[in-house]
C-alpha atoms as a PDB file:
ATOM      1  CA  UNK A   1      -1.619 -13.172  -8.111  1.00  0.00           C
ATOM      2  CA  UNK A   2       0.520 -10.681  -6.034  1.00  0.00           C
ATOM      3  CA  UNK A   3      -0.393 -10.576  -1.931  1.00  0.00           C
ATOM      4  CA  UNK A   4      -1.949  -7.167  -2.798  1.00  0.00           C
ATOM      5  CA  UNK A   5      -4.469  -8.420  -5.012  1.00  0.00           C
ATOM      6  CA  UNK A   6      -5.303 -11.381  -3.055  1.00  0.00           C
ATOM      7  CA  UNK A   7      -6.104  -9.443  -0.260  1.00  0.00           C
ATOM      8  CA  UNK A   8      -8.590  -7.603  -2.221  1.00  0.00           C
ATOM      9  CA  UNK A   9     -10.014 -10.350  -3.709  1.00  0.00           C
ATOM     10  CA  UNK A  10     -10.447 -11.583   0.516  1.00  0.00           C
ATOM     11  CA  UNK A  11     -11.979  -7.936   1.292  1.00  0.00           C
ATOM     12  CA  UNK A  12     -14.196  -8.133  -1.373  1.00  0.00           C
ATOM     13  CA  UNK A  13     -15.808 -11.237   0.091  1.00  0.00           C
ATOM     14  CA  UNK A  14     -16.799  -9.341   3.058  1.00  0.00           C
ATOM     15  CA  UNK A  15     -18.317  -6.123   1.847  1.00  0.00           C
ATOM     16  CA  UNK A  16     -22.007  -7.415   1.408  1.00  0.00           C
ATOM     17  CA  UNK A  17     -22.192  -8.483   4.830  1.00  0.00           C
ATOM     18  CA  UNK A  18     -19.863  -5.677   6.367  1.00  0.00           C
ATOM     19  CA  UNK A  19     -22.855  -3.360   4.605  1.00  0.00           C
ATOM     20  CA  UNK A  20     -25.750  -5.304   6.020  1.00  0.00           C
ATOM     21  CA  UNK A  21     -24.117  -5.483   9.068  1.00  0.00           C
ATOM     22  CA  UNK A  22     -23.594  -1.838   9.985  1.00  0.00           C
ATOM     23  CA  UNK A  23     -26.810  -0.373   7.678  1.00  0.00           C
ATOM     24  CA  UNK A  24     -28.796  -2.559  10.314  1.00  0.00           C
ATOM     25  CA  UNK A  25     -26.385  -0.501  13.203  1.00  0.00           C
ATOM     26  CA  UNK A  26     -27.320   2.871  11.851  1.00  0.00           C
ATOM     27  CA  UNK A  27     -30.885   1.807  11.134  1.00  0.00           C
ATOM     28  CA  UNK A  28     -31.323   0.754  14.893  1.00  0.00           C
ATOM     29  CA  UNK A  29     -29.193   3.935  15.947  1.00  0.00           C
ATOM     30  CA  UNK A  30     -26.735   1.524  17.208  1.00  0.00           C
ATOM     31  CA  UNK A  31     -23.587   2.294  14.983  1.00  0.00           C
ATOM     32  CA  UNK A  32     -21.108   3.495  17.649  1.00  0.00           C
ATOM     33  CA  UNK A  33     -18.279   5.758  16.529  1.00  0.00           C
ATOM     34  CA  UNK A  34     -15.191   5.225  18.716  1.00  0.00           C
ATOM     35  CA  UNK A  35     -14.992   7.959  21.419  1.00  0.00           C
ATOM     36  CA  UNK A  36     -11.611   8.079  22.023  1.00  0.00           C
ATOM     37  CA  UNK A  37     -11.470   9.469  18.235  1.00  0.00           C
ATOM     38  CA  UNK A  38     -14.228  11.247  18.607  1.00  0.00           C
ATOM     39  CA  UNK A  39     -12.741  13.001  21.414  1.00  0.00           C
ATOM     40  CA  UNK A  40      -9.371  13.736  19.891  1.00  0.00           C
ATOM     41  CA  UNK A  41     -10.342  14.269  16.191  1.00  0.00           C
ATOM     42  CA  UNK A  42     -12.403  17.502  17.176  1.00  0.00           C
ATOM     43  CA  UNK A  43     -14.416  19.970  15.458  1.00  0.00           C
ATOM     44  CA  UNK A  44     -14.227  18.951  12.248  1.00  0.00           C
ATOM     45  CA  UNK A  45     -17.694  20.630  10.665  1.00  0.00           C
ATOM     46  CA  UNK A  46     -16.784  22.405   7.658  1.00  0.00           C
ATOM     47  CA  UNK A  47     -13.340  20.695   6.807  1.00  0.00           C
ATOM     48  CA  UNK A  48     -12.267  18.271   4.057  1.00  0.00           C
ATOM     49  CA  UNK A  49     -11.454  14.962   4.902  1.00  0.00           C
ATOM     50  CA  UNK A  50      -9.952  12.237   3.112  1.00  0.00           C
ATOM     51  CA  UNK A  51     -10.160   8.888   4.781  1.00  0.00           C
ATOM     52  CA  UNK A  52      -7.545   6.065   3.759  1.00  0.00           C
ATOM     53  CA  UNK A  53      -8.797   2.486   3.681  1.00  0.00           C
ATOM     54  CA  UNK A  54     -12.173   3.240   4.217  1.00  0.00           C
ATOM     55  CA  UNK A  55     -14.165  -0.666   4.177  1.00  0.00           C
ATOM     56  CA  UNK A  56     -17.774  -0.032   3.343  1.00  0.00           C
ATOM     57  CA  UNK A  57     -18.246   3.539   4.889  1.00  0.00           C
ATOM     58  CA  UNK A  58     -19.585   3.777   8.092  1.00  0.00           C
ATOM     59  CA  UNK A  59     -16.846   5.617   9.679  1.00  0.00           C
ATOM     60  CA  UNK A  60     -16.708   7.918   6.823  1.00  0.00           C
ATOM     61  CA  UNK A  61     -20.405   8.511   7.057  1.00  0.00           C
ATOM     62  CA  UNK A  62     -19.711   9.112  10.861  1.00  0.00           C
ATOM     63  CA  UNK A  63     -17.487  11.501   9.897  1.00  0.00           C
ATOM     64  CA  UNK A  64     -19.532  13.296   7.094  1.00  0.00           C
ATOM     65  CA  UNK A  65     -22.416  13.688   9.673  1.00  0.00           C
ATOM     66  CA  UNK A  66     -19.789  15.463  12.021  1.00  0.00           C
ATOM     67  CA  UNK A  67     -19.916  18.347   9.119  1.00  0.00           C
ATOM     68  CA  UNK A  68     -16.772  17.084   7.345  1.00  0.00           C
ATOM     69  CA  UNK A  69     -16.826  16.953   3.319  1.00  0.00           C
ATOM     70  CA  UNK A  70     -15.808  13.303   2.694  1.00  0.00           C
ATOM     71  CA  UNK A  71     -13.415  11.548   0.566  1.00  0.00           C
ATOM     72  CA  UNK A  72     -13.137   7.814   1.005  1.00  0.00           C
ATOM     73  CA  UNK A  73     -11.237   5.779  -0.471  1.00  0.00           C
ATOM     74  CA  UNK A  74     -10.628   1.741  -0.573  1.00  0.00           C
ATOM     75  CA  UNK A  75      -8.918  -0.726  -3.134  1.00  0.00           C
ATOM     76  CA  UNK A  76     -11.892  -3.134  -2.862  1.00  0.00           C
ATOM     77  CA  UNK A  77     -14.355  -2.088  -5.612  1.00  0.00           C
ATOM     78  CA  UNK A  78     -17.265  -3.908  -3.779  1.00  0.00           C
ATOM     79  CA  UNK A  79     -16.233  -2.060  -0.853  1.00  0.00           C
ATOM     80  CA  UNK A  80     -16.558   1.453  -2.419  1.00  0.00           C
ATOM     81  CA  UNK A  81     -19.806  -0.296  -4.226  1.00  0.00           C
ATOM     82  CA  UNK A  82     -21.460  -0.974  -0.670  1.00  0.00           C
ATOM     83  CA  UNK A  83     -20.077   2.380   0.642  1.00  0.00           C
ATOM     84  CA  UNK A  84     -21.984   4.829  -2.101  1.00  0.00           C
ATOM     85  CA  UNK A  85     -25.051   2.259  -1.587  1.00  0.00           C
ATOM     86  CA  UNK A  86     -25.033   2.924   2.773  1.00  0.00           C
ATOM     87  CA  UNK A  87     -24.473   6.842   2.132  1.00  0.00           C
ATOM     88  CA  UNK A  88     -27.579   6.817  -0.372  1.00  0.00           C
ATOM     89  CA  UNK A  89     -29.597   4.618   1.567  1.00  0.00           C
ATOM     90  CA  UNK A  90     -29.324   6.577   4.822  1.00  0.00           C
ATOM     91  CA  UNK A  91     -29.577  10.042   2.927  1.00  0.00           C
ATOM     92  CA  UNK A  92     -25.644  11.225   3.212  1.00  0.00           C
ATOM     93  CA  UNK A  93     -25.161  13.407   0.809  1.00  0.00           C
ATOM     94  CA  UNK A  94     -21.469  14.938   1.539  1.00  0.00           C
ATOM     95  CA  UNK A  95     -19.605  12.393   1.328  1.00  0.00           C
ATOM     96  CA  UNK A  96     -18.326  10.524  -1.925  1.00  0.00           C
ATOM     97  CA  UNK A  97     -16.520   7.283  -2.190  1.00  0.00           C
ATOM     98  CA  UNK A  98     -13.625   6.031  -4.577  1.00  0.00           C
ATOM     99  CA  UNK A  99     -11.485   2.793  -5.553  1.00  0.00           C
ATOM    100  CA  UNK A 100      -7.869   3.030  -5.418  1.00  0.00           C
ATOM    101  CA  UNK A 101      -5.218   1.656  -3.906  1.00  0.00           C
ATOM    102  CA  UNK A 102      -3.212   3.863  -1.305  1.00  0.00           C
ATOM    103  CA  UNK A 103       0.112   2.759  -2.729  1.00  0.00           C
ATOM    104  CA  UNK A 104      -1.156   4.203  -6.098  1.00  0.00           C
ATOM    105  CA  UNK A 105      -3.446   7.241  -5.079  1.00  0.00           C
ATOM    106  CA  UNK A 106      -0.822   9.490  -5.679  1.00  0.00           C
ATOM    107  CA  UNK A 107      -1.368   8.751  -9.629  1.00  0.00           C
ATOM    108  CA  UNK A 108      -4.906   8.271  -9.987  1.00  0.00           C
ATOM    109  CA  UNK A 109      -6.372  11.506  -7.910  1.00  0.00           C
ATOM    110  CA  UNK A 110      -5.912  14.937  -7.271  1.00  0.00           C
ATOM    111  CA  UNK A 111      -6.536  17.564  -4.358  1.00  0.00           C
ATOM    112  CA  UNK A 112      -5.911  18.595  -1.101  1.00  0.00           C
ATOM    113  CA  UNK A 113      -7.494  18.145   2.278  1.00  0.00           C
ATOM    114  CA  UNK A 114      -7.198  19.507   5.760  1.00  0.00           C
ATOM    115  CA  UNK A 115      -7.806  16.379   7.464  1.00  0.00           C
ATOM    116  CA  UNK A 116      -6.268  12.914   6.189  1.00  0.00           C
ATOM    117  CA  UNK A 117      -7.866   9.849   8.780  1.00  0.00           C
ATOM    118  CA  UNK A 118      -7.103   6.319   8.914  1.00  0.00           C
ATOM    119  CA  UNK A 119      -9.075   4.028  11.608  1.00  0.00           C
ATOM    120  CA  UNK A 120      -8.749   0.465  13.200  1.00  0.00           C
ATOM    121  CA  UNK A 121      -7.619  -2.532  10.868  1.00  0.00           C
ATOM    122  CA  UNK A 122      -6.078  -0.564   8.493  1.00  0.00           C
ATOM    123  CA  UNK A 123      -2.141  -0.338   8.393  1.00  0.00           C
ATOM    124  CA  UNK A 124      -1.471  -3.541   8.493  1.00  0.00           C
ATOM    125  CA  UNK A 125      -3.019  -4.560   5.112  1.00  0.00           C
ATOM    126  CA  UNK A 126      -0.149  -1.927   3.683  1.00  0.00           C
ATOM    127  CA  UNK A 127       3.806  -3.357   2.481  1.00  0.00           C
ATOM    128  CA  UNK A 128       5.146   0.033   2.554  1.00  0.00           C
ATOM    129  CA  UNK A 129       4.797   2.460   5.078  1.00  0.00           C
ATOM    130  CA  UNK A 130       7.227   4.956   3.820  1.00  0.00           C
ATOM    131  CA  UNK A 131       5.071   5.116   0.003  1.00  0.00           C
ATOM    132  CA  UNK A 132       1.841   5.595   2.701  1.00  0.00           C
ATOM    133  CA  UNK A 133       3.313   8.508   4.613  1.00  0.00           C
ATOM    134  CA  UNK A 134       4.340  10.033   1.412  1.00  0.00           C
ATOM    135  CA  UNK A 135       0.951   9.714   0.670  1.00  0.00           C
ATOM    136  CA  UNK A 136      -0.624  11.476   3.306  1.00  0.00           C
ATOM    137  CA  UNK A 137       1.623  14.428   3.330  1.00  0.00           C
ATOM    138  CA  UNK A 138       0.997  14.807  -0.635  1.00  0.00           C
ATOM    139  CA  UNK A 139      -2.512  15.107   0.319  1.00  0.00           C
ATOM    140  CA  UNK A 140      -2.395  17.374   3.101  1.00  0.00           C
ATOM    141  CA  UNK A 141      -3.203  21.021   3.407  1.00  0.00           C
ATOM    142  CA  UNK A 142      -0.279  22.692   4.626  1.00  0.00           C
ATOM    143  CA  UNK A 143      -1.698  23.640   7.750  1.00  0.00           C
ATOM    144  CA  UNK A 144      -4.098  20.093   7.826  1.00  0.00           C
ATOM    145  CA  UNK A 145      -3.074  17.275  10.222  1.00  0.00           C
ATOM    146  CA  UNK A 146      -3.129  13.365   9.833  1.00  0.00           C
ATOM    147  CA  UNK A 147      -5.204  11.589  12.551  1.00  0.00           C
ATOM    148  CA  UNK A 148      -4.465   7.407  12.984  1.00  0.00           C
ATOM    149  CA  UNK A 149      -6.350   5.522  15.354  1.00  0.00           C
ATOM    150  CA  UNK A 150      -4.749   1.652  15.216  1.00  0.00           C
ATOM    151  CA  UNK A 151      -3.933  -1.384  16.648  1.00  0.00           C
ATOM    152  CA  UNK A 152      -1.055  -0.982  18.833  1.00  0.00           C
ATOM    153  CA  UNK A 153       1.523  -3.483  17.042  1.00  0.00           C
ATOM    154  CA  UNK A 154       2.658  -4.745  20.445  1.00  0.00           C
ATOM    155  CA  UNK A 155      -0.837  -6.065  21.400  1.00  0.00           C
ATOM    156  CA  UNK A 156      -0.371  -7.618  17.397  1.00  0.00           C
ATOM    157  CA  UNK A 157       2.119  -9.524  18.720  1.00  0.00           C
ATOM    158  CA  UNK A 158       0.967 -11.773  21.041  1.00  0.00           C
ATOM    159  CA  UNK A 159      -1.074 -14.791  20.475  1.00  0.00           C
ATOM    160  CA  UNK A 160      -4.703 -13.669  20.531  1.00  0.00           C
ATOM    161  CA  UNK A 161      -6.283 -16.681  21.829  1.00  0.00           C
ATOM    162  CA  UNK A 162      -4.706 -16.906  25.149  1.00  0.00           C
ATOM    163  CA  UNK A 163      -4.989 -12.872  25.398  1.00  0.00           C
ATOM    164  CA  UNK A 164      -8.739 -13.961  26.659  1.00  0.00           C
ATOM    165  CA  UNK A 165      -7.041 -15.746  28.930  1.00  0.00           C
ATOM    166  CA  UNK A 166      -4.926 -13.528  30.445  1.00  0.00           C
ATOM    167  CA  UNK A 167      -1.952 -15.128  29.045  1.00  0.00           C
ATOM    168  CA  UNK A 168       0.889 -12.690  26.790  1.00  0.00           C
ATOM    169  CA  UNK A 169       2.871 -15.400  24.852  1.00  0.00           C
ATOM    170  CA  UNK A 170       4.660 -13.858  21.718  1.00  0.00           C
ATOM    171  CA  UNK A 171       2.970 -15.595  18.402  1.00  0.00           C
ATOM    172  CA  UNK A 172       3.752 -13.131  15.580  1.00  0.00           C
ATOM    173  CA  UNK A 173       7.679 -11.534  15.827  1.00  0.00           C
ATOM    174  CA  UNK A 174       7.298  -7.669  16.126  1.00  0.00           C
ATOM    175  CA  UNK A 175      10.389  -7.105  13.847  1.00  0.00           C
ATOM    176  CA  UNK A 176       9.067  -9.294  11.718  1.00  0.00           C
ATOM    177  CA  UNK A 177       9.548  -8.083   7.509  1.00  0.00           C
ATOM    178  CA  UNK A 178       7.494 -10.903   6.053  1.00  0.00           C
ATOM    179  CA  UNK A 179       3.699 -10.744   5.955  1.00  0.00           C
ATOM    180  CA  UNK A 180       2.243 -13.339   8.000  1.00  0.00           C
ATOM    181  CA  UNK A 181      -0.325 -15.407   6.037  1.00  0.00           C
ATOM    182  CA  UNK A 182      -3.535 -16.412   6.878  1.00  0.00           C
ATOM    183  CA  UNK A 183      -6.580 -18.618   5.344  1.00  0.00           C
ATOM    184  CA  UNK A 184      -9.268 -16.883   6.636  1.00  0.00           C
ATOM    185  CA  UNK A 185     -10.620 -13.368   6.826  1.00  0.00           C
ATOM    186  CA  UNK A 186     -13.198 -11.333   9.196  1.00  0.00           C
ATOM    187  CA  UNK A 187     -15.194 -12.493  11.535  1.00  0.00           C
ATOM    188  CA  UNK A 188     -15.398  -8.674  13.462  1.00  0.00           C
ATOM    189  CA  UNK A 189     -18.578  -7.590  11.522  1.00  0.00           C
ATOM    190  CA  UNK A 190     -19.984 -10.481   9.460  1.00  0.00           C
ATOM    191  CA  UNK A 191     -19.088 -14.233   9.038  1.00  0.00           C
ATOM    192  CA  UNK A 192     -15.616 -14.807   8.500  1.00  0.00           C
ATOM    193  CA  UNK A 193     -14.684 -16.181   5.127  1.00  0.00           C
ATOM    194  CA  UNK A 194     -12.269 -18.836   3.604  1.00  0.00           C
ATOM    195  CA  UNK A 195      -9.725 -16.510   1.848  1.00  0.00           C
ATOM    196  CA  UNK A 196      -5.833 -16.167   1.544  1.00  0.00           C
ATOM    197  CA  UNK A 197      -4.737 -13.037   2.599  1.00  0.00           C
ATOM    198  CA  UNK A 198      -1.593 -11.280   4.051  1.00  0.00           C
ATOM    199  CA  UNK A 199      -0.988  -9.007   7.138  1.00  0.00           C
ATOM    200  CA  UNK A 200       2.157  -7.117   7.250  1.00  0.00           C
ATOM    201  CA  UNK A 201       3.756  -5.921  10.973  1.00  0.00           C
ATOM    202  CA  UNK A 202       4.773  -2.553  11.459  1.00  0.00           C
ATOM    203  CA  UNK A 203       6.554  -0.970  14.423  1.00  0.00           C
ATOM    204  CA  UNK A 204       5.637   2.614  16.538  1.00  0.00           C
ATOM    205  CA  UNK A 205       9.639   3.241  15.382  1.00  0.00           C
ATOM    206  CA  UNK A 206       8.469   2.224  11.910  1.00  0.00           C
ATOM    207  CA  UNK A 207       5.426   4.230  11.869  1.00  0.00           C
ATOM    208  CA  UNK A 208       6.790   7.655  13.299  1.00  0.00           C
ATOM    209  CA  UNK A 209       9.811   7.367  11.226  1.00  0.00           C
ATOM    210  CA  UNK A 210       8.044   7.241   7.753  1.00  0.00           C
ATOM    211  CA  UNK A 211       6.028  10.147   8.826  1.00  0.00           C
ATOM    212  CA  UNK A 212       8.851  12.470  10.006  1.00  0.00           C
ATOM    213  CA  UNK A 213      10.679  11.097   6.263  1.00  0.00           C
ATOM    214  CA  UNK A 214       7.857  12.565   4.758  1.00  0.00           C
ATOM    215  CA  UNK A 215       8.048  15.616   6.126  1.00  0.00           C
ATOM    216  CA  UNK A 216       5.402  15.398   8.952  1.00  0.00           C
ATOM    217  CA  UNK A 217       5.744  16.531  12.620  1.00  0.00           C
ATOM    218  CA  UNK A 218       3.893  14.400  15.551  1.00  0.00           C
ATOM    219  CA  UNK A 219       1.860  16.250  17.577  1.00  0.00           C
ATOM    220  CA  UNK A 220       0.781  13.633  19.645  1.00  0.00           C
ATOM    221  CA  UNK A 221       0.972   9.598  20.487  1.00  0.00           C
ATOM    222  CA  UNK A 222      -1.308   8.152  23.037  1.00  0.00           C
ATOM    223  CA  UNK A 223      -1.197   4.780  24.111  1.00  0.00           C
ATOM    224  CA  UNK A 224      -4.423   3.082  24.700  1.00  0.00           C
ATOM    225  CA  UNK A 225      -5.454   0.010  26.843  1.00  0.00           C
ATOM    226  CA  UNK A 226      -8.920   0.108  24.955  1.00  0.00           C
ATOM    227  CA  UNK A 227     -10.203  -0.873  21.206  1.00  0.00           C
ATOM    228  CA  UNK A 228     -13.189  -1.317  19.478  1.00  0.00           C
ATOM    229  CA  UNK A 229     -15.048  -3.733  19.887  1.00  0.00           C
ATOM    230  CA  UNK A 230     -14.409  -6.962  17.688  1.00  0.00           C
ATOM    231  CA  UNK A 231     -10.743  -6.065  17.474  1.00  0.00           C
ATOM    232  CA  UNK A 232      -9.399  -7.434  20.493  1.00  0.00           C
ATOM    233  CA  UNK A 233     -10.551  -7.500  24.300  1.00  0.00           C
ATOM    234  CA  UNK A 234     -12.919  -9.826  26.274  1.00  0.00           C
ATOM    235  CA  UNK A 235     -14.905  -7.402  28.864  1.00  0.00           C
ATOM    236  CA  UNK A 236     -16.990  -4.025  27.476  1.00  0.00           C
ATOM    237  CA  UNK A 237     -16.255  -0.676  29.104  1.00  0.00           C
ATOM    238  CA  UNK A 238     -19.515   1.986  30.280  1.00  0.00           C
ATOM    239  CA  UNK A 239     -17.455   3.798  27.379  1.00  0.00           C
ATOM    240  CA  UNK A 240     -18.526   0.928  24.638  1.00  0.00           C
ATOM    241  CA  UNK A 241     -14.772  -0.060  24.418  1.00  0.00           C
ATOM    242  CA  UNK A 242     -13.405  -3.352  24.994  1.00  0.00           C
ATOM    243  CA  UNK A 243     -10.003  -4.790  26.991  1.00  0.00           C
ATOM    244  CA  UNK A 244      -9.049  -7.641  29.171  1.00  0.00           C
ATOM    245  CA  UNK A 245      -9.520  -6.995  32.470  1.00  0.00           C
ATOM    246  CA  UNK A 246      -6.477  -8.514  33.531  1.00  0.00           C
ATOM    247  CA  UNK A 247      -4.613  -6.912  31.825  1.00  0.00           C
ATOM    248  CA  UNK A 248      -6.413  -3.487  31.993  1.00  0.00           C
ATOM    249  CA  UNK A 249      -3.204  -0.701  32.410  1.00  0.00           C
ATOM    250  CA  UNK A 250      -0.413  -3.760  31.217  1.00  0.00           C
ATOM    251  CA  UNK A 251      -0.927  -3.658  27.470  1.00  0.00           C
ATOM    252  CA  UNK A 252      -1.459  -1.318  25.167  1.00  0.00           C
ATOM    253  CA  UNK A 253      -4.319  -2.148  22.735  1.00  0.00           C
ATOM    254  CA  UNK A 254      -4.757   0.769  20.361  1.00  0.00           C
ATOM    255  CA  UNK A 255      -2.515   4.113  19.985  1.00  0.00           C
ATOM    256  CA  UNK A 256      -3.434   7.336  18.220  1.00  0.00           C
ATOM    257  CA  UNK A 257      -1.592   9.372  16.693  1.00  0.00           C
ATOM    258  CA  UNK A 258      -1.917  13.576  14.949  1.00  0.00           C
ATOM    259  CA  UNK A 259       0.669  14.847  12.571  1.00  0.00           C
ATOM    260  CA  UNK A 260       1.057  17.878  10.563  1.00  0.00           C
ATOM    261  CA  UNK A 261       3.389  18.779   7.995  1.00  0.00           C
ATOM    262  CA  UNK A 262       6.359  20.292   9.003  1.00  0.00           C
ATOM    263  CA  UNK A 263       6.642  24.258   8.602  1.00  0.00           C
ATOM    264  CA  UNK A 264       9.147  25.572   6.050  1.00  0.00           C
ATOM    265  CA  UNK A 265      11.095  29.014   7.221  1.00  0.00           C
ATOM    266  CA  UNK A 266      13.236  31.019   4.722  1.00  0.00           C
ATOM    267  CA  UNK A 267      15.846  31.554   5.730  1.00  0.00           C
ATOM    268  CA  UNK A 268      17.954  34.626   4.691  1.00  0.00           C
END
């Protein structure tokens, strides 16, 4: 079995419980939508939106209730199973869910969109960035944008453990072209489970340069010392954010980042 595959066998382990977990957050009307994307994505009622990696739905449901029409996609099918069962079971109705692997979307759908959105925990599960960023642009509106809210690959690098302890000792090499492999996977949003899966490091050069390859400009890259909760951090924010608070302003946690695709001129 090839890494890809084994990591969605490991993702597919977690959707029941991923779905349990955040149907019970929208049922209590305690499903919270991060605001630093919420701030930067916009106004996005009446646009299409494809989101990339999309787990069992709840930020594309988010999203949808925001006025967007929704693509999401995942290459877990229990994923996209427990994604179309949240949006019917809390009455979302414009949004729509698919499986397919990003590296292979290209050949198994069709259209265009004028938003293309990937959120926390997502490009690291991907072995080529350059294939994703051709991705995105093939799917983009010529006047849409791409909006990435991540983990900020520096804060991947140190060891996460003695992060909570205020401690920044290097555990996983930033340059690093081999996927690091790990037993276990989750824990964020449901009970971690005993699976092999692989995590491949990316760079900011990395990242920017596949996107400008593929033809898309950067209209912005912020640098955040915030995430979302279960992804890092040991204190909680008035915001709902988390971060160590000794390190609050040292390390960057998260970054965002909106592209569009690069104009064309004629020349004469």
């Amino acid at each position: 079995m090839n890494k890809v595959e084994q990591n969605k066998k490991a993702w597919n382990l977690l959707a029941e419980g991923h779905f349990n977990h955040y149907k019970t957050q929208f049922v209590e009307d305690r499903y919270q939508f991060n605001p630093i994307v919420l701030r930067e994505l916009g106004d996005i009622s009446g646009k299409t939106l494809l989101h990339l990696q999309c787990n069992t739905g709840a930020d594309s449901i988010v999203l949808a209730r925001m006025g967007a029409t929704v693509t999401g996609v995942d290459f877990a099918p229990d994923n996209i199973h427990y994604a179309r069962k949240l949006a019917e079971d809390l009455g979302v109705e414009n949004v729509r869910f698919l499986t397919g692997d990003v590296m292979e979307l290209m050949e198994i759908h069709a259209g265009k969109y004028d938003i293309v959105f990937t959120s926390d925990g997502a490009i690291g599960w991907l072995p080529d960035l350059n294939r994703w960023a051709k991705t995105i642009r093939h799917f983009l509106k010529d006047d849409g944008f791409f909006y990435a809210h991540d983990a900020h690959p520096f804060f991947l690098a140190f060891d996460e453990e003695k992060l909570n302890q205020g401690i920044t000792e290097i555990k996983y090499p930033y340059f690093s072209k081999e996927p690091d492999e790990d037993e276990q996977i989750g824990g964020y949003a449901s009970e971690a489970k005993e699976a092999k899966c692989y995590f491949w490091m990316y760079t900011m050069g990395g990242l920017v340069n596949a996107l400008s390859r593929a033809g898309l400009f950067i209209e912005f890259l912020n640098e955040h010392d915030r995430c979302a909760p279960g992804m890092g951090g040991s204190a909680t924010d008035e915001s709902g954010l988390s971060y160590y608070p000794s390190l609050e302003g040292a390390l960057p946690l998260t970054f965002s980042l909106k592209a569009r695709p690069v104009r064309r001129t004629t020349g004469r």
